[in-house]
PDB file of N, CA and C in Angstrom:
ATOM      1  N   UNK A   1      12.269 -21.708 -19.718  1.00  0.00           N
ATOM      2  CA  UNK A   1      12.509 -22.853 -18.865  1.00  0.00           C
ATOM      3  C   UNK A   1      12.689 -22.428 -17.405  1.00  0.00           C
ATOM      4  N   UNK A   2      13.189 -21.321 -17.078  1.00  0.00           N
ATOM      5  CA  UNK A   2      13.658 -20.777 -15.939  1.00  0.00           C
ATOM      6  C   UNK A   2      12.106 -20.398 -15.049  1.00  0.00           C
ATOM      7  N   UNK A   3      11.525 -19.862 -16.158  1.00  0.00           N
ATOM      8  CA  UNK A   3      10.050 -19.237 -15.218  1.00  0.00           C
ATOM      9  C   UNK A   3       9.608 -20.942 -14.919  1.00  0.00           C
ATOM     10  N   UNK A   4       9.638 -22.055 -15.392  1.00  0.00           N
ATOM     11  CA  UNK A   4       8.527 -23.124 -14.792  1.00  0.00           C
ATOM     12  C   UNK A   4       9.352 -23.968 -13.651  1.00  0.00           C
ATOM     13  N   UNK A   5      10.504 -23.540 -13.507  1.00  0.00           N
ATOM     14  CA  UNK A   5      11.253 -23.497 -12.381  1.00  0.00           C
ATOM     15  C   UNK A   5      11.106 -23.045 -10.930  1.00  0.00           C
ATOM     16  N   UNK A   6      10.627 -22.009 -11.843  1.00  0.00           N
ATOM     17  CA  UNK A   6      10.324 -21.013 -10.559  1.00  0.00           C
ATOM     18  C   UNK A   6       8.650 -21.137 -10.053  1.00  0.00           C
ATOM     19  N   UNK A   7       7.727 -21.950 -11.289  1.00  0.00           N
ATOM     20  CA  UNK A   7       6.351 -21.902 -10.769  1.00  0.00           C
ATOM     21  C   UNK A   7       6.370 -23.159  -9.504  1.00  0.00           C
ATOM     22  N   UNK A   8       7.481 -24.303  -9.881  1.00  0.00           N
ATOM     23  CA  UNK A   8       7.507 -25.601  -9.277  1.00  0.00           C
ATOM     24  C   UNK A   8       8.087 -25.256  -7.996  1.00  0.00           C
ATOM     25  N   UNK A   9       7.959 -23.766  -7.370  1.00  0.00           N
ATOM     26  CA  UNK A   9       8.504 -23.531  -6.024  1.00  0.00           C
ATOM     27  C   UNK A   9       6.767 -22.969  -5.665  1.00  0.00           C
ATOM     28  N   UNK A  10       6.566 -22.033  -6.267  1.00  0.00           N
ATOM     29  CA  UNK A  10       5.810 -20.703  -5.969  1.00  0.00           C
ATOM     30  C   UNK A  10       4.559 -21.683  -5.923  1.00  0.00           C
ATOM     31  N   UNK A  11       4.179 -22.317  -6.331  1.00  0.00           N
ATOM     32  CA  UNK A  11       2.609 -23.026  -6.084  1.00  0.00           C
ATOM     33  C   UNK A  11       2.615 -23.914  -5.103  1.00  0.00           C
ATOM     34  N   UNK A  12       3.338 -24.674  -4.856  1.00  0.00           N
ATOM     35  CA  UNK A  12       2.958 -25.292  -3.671  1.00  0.00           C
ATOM     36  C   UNK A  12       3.293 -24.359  -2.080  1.00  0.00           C
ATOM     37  N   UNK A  13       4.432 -23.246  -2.498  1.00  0.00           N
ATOM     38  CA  UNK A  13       4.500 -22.371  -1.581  1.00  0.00           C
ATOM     39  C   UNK A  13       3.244 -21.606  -0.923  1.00  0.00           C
ATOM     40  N   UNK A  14       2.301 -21.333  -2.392  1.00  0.00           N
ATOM     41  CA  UNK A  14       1.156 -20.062  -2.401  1.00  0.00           C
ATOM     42  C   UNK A  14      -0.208 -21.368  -1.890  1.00  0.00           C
ATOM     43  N   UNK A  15      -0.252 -22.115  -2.374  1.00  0.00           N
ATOM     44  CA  UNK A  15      -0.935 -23.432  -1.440  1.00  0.00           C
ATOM     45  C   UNK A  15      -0.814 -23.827   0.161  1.00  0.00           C
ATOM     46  N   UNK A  16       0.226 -23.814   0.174  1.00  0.00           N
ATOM     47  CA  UNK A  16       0.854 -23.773   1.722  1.00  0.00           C
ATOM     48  C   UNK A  16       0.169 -22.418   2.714  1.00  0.00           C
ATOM     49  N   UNK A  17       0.485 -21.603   2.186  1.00  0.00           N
ATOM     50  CA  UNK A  17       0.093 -20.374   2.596  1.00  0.00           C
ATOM     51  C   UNK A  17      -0.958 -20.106   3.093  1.00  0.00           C
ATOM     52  N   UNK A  18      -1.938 -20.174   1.995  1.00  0.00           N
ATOM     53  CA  UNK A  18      -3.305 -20.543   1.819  1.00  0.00           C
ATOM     54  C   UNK A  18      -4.238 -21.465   2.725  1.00  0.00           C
ATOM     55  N   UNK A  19      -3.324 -22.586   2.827  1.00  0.00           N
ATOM     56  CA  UNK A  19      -3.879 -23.480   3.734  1.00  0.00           C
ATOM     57  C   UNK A  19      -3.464 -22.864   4.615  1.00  0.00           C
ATOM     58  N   UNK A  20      -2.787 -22.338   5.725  1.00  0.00           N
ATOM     59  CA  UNK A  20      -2.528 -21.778   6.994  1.00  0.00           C
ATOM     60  C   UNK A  20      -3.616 -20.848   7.076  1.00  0.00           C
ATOM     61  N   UNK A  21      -3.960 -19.897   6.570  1.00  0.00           N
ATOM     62  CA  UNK A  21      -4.703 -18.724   6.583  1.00  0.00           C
ATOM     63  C   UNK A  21      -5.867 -19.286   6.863  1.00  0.00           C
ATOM     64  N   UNK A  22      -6.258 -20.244   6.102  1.00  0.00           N
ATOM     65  CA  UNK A  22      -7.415 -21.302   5.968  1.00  0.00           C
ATOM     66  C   UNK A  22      -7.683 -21.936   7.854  1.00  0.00           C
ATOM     67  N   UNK A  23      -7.063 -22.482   7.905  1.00  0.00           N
ATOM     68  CA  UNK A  23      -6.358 -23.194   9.467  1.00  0.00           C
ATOM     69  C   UNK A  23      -6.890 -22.358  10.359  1.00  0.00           C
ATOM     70  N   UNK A  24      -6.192 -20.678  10.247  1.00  0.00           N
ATOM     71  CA  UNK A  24      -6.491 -20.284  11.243  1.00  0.00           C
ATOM     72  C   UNK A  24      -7.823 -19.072  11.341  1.00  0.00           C
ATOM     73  N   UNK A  25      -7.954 -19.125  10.240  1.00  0.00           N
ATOM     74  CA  UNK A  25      -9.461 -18.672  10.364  1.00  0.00           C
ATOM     75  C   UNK A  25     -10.669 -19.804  11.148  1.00  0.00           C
ATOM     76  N   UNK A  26     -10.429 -21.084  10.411  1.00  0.00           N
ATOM     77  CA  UNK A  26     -11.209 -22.161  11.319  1.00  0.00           C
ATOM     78  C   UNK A  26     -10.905 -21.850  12.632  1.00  0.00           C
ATOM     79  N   UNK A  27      -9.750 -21.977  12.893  1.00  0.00           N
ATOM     80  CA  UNK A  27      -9.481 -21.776  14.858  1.00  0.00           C
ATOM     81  C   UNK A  27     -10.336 -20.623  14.925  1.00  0.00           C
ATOM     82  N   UNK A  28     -10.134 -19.118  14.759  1.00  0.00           N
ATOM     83  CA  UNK A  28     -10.499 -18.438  15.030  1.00  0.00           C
ATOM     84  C   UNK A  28     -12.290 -18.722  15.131  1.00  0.00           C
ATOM     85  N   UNK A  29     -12.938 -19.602  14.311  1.00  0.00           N
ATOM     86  CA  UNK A  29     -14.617 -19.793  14.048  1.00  0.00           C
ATOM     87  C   UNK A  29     -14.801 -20.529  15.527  1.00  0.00           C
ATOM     88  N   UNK A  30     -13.704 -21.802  15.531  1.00  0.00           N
ATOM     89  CA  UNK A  30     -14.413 -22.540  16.628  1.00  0.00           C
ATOM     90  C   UNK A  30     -13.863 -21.803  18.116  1.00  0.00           C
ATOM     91  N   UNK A  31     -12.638 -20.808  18.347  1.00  0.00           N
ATOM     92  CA  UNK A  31     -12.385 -20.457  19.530  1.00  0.00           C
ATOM     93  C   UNK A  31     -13.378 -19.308  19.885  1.00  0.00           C
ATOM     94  N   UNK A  32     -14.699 -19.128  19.214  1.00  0.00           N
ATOM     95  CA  UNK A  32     -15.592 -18.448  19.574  1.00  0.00           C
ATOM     96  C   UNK A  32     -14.868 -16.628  19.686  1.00  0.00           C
ATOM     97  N   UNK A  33     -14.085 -16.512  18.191  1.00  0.00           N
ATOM     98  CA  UNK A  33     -13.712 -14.770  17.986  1.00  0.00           C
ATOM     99  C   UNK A  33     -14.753 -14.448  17.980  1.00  0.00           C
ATOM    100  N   UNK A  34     -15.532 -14.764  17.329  1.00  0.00           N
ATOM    101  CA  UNK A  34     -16.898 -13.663  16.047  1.00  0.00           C
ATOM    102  C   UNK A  34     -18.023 -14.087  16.858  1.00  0.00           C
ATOM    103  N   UNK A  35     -18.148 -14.571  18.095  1.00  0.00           N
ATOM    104  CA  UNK A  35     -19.116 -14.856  18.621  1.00  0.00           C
ATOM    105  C   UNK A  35     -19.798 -13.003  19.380  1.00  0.00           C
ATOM    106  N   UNK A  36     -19.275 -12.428  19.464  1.00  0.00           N
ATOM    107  CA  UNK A  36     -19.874 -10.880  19.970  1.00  0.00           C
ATOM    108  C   UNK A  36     -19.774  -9.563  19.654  1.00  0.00           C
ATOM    109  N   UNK A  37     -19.968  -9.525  18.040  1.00  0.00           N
ATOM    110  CA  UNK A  37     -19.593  -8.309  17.179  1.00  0.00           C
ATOM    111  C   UNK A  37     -20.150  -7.507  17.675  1.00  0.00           C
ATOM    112  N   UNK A  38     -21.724  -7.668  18.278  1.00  0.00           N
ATOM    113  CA  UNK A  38     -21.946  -6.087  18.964  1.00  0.00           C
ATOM    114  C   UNK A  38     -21.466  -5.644  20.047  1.00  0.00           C
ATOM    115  N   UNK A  39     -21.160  -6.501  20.810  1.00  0.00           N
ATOM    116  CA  UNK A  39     -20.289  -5.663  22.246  1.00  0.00           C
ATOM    117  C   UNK A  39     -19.392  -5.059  22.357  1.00  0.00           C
ATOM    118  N   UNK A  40     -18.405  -5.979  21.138  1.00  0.00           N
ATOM    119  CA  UNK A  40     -16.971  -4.540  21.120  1.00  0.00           C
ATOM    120  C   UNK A  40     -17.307  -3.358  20.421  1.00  0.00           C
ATOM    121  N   UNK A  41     -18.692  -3.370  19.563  1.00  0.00           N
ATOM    122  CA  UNK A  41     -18.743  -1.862  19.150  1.00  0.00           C
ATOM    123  C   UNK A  41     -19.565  -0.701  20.202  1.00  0.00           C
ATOM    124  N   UNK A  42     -20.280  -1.331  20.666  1.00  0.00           N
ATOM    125  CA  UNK A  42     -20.871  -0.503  21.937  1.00  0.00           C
ATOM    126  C   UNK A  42     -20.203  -0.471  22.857  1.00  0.00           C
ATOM    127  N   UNK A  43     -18.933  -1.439  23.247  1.00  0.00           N
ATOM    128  CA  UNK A  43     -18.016  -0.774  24.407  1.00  0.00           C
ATOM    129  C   UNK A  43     -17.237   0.343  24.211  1.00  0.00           C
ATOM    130  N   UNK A  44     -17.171   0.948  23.221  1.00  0.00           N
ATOM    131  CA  UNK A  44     -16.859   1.873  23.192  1.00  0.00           C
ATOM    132  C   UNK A  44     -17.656   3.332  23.376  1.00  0.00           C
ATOM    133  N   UNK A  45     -18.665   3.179  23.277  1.00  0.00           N
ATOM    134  CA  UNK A  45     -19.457   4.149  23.492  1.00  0.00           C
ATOM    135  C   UNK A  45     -19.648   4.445  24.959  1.00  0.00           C
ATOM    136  N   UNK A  46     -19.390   3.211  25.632  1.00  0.00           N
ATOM    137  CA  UNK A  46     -19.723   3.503  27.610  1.00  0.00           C
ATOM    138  C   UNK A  46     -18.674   4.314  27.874  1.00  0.00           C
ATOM    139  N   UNK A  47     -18.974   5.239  29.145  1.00  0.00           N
ATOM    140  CA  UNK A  47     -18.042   6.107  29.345  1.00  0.00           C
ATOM    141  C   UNK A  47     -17.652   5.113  30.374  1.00  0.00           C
ATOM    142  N   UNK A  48     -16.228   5.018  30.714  1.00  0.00           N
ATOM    143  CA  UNK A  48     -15.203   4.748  31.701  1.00  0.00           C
ATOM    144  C   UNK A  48     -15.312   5.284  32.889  1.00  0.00           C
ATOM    145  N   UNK A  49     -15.023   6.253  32.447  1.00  0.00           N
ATOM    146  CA  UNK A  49     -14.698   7.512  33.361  1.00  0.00           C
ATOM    147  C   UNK A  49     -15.402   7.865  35.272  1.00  0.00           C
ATOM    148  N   UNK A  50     -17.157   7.315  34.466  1.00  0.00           N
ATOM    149  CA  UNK A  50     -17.570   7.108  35.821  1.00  0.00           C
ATOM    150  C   UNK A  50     -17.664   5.879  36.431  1.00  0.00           C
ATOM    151  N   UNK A  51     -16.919   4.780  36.050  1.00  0.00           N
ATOM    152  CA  UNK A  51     -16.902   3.888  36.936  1.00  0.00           C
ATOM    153  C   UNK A  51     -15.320   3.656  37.644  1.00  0.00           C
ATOM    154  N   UNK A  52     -14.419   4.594  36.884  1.00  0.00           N
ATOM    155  CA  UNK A  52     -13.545   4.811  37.732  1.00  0.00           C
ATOM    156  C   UNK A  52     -12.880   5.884  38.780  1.00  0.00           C
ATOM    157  N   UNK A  53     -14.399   6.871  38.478  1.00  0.00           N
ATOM    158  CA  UNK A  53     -14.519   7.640  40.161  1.00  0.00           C
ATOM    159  C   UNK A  53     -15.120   6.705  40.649  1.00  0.00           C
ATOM    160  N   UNK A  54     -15.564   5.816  40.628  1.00  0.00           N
ATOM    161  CA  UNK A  54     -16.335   5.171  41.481  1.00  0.00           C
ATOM    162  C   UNK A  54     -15.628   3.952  42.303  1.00  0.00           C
ATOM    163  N   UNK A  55     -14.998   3.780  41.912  1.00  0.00           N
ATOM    164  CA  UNK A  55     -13.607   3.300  42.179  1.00  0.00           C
ATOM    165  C   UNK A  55     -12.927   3.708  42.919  1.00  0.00           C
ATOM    166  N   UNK A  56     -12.262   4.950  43.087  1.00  0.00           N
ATOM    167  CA  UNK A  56     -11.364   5.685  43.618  1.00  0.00           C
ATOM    168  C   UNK A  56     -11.926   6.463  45.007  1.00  0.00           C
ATOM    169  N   UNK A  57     -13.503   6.121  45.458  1.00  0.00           N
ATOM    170  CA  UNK A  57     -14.017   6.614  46.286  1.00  0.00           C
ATOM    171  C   UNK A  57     -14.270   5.270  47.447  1.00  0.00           C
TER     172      UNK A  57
END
């Protein structure tokens, strides 16, 4: 009796949850995250370095 006690918390809790995660993955689709997967991986490959002597001159 005690465990269906405890399910009548835990499911609408794990629903709740769920839906948030849900929520903010949508935000994340429409605030345009995933809109430029290749640029953050090739910004890493540019060197810095010479555009901040270039800078400093």
């Amino acid at each position: 009796m005690v465990l269906m006690n405890i399910l009548l918390y835990l499911i609408p809790v794990a629903l709740c949850l769920g839906l948030i995660g849900l929520l903010a993955f949508v935000w994340a689709l429409k605030s345009n995250q995933y809109d430029d997967m290749d640029g953050a991986a090739n910004r890493i490959l540019l060197d810095d370095d010479l555009d901040d002597d270039k800078k400093l001159k």
